[in-house]
N, C-alpha and C. Protein backbone atom coordinates (compact mmCIF):
# COMPACT_ATOMS: atom_id res chain seq x y z
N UNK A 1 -66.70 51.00 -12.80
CA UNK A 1 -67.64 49.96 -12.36
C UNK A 1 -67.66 49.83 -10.84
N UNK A 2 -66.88 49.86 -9.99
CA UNK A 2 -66.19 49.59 -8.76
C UNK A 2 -67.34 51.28 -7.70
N UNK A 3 -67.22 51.89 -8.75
CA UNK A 3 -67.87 53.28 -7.96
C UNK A 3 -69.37 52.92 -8.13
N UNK A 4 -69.75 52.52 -9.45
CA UNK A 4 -71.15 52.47 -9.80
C UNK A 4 -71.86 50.76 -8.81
N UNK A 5 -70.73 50.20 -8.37
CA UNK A 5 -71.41 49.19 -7.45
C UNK A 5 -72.07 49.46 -6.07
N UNK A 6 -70.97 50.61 -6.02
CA UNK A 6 -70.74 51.26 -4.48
C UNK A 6 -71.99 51.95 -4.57
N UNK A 7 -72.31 52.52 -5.16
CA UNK A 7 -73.66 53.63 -5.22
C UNK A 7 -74.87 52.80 -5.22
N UNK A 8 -74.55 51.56 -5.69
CA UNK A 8 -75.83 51.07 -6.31
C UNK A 8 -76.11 50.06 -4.66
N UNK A 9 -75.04 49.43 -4.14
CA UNK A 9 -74.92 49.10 -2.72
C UNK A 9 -75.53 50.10 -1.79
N UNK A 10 -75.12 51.42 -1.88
CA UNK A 10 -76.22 52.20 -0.95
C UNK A 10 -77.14 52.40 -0.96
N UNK A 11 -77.31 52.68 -2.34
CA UNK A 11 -79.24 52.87 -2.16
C UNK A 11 -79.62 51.70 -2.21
N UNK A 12 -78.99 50.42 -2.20
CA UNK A 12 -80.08 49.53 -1.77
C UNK A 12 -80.51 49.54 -0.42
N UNK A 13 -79.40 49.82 0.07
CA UNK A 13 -79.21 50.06 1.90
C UNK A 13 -80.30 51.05 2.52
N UNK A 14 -80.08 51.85 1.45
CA UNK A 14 -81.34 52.82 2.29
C UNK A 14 -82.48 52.97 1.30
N UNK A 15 -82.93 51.58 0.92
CA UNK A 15 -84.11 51.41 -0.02
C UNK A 15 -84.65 51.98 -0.82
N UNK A 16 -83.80 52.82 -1.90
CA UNK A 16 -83.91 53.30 -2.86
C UNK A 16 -83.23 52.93 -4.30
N UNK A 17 -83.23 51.72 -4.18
CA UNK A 17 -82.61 50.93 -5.35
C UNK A 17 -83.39 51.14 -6.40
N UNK A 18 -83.13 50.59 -7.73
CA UNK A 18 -83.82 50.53 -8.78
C UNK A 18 -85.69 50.42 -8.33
N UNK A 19 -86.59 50.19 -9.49
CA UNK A 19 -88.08 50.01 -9.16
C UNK A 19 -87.89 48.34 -9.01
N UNK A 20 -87.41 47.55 -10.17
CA UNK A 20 -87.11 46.01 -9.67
C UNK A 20 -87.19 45.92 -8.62
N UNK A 21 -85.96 46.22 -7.60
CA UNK A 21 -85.29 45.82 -6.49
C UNK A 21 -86.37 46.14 -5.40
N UNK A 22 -87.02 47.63 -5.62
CA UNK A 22 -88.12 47.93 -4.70
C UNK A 22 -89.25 46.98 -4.95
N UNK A 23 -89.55 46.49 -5.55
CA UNK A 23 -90.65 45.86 -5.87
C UNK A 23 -90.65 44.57 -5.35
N UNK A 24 -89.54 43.95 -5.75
CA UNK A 24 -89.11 42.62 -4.92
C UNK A 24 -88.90 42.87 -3.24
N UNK A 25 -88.22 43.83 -2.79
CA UNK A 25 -88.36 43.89 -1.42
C UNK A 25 -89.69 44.36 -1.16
N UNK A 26 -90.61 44.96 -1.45
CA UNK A 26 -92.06 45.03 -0.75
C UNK A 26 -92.70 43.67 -1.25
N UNK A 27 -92.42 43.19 -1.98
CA UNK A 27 -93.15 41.82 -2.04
C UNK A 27 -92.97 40.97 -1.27
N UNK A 28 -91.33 40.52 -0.54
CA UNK A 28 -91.24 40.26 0.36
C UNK A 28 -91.57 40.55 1.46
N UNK A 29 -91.44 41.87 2.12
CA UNK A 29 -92.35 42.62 3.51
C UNK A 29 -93.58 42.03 3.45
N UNK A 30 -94.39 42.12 1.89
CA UNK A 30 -95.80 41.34 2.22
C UNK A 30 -96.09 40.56 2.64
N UNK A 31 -95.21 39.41 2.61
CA UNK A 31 -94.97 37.77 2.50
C UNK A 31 -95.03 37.63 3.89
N UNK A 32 -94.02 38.38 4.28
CA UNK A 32 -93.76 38.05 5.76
C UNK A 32 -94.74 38.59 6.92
N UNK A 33 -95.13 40.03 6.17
CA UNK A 33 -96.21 40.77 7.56
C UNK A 33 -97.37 39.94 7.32
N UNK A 34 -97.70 39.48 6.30
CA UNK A 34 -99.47 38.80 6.20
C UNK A 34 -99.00 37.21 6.44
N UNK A 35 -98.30 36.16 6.56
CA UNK A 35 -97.42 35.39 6.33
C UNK A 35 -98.43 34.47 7.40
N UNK A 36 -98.26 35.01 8.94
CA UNK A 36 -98.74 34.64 10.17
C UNK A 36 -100.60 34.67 10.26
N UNK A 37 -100.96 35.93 9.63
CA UNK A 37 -102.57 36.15 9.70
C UNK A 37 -102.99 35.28 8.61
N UNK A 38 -102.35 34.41 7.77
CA UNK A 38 -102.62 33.54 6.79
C UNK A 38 -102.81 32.38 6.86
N UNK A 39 -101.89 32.09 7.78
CA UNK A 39 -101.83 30.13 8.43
C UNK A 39 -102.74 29.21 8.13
N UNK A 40 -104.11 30.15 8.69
CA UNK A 40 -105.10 29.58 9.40
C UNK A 40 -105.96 29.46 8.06
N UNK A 41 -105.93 30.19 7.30
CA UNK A 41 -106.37 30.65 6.39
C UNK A 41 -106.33 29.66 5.27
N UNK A 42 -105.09 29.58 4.98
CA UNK A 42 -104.44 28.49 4.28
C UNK A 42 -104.50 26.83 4.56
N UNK A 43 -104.35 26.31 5.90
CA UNK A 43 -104.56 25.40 6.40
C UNK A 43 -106.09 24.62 6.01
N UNK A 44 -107.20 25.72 6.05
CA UNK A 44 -108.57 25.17 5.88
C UNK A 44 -108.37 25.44 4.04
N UNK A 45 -107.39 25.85 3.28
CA UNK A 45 -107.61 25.79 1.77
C UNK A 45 -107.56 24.70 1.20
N UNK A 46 -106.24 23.82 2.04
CA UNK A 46 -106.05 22.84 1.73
C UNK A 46 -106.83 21.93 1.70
N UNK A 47 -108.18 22.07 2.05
CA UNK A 47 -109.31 20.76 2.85
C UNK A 47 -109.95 21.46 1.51
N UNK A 48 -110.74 22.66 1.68
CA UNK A 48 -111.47 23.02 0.64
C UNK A 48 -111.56 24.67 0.60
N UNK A 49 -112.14 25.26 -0.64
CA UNK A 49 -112.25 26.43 -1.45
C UNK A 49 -113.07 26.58 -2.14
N UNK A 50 -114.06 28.03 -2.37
CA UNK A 50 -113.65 29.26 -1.51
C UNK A 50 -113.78 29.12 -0.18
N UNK A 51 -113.20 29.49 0.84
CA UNK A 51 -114.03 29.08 2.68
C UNK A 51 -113.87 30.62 3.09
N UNK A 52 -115.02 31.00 3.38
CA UNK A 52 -115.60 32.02 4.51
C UNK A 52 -115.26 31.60 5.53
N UNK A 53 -114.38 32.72 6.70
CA UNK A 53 -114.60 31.78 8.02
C UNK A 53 -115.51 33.52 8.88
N UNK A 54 -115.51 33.09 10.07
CA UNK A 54 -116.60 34.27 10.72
C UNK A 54 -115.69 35.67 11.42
N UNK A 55 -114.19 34.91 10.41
CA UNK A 55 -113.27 36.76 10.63
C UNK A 55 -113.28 36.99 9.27
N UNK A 56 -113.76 36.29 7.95
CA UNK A 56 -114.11 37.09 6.85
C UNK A 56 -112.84 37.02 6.46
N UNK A 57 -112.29 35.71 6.63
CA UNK A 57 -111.26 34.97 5.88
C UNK A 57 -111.25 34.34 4.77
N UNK A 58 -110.98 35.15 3.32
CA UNK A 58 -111.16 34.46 2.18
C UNK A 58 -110.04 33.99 1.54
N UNK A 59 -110.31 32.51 1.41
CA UNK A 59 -109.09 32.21 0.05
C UNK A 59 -109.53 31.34 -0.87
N UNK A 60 -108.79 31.83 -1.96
CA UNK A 60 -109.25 31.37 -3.16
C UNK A 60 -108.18 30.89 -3.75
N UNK A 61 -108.16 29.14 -4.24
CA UNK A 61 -106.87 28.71 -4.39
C UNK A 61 -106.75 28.50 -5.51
N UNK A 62 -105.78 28.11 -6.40
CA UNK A 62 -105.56 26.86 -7.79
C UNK A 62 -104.80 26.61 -7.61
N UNK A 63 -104.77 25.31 -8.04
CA UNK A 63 -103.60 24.02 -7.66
C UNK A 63 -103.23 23.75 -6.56
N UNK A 64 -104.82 23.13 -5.64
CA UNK A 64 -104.66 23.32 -4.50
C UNK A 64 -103.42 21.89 -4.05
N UNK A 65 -103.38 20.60 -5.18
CA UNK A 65 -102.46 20.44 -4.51
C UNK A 65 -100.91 20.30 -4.72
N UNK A 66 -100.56 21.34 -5.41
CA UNK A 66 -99.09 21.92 -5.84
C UNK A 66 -99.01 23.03 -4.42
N UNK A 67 -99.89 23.09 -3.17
CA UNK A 67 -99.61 24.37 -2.28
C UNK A 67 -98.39 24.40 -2.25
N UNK A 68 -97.94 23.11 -1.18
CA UNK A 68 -96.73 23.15 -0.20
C UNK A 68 -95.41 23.57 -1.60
N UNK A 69 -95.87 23.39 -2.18
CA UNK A 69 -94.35 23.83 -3.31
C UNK A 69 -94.35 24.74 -4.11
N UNK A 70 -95.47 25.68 -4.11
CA UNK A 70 -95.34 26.44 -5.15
C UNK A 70 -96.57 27.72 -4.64
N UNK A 71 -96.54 28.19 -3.52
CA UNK A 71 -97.17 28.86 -3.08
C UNK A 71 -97.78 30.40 -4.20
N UNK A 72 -97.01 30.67 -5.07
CA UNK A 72 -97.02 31.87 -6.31
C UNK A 72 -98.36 31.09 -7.15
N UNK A 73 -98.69 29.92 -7.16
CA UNK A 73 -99.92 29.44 -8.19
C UNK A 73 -101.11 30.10 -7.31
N UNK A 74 -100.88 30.47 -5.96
CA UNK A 74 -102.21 31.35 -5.31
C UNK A 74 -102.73 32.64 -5.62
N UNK A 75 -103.78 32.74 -5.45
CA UNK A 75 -104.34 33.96 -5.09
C UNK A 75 -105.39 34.31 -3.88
N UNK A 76 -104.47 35.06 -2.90
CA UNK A 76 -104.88 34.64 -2.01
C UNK A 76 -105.76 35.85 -1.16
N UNK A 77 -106.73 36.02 -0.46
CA UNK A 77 -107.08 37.36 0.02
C UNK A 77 -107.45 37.07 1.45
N UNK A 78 -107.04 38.03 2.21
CA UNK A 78 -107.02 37.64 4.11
C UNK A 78 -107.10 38.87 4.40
N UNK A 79 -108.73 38.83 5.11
CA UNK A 79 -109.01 39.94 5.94
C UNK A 79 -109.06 41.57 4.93
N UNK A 80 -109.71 41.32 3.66
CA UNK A 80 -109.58 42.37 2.59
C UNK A 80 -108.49 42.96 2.05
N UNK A 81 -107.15 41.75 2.70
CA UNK A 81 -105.62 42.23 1.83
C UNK A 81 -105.71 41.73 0.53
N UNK A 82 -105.71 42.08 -0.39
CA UNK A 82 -105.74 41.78 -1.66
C UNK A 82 -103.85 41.21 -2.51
N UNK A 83 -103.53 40.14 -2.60
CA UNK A 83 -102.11 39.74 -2.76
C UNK A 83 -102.49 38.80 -3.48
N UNK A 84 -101.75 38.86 -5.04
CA UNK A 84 -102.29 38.46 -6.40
C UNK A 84 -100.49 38.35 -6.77
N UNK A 85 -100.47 36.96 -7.07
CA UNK A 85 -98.87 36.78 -7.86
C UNK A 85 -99.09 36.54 -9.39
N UNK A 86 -98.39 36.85 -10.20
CA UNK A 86 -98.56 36.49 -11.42
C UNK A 86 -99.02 35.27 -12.08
């Protein structure tokens, strides 16, 4: 067990872990690289939805007001990134 941790510790290290583990870390990278180009995005969801803005900022919300706590009830699209949570 002690060897099979060790192995399983490296390839997480050099991002070749299971498909799970990959999947959860690019979901995170998403989170964070689109995170900032979203703000703005998000900020006017809260007022109202769908909103066009004139950089072709779309979001499309539900449960707009569960946002601040539960950001995964979104579906959200910014600038033709397409990021859909279950």
């Amino acid at each position: 067990p002690l060897l099979k941790e060790s192995l399983h510790q490296e390839n997480k290290h050099h991002g070749e872990a299971t498909g799970l583990h990959r999947n959860v870390n690019l979901k995170r990278k998403q989170v964070w690289n689109m995170f900032w180009r979203m703000k703005i995005c998000l900020y006017i969801a809260s007022f109202s939805y769908p909103y066009e803005n004139k950089e072709n900022c779309i979001v499309r919300a539900e449960h707009i007001s569960t946002f601040k706590r539960s950001p995964c009830h979104f579906r959200i699209y910014a600038k033709g990134f397409p990021w859909k949570y279950p």
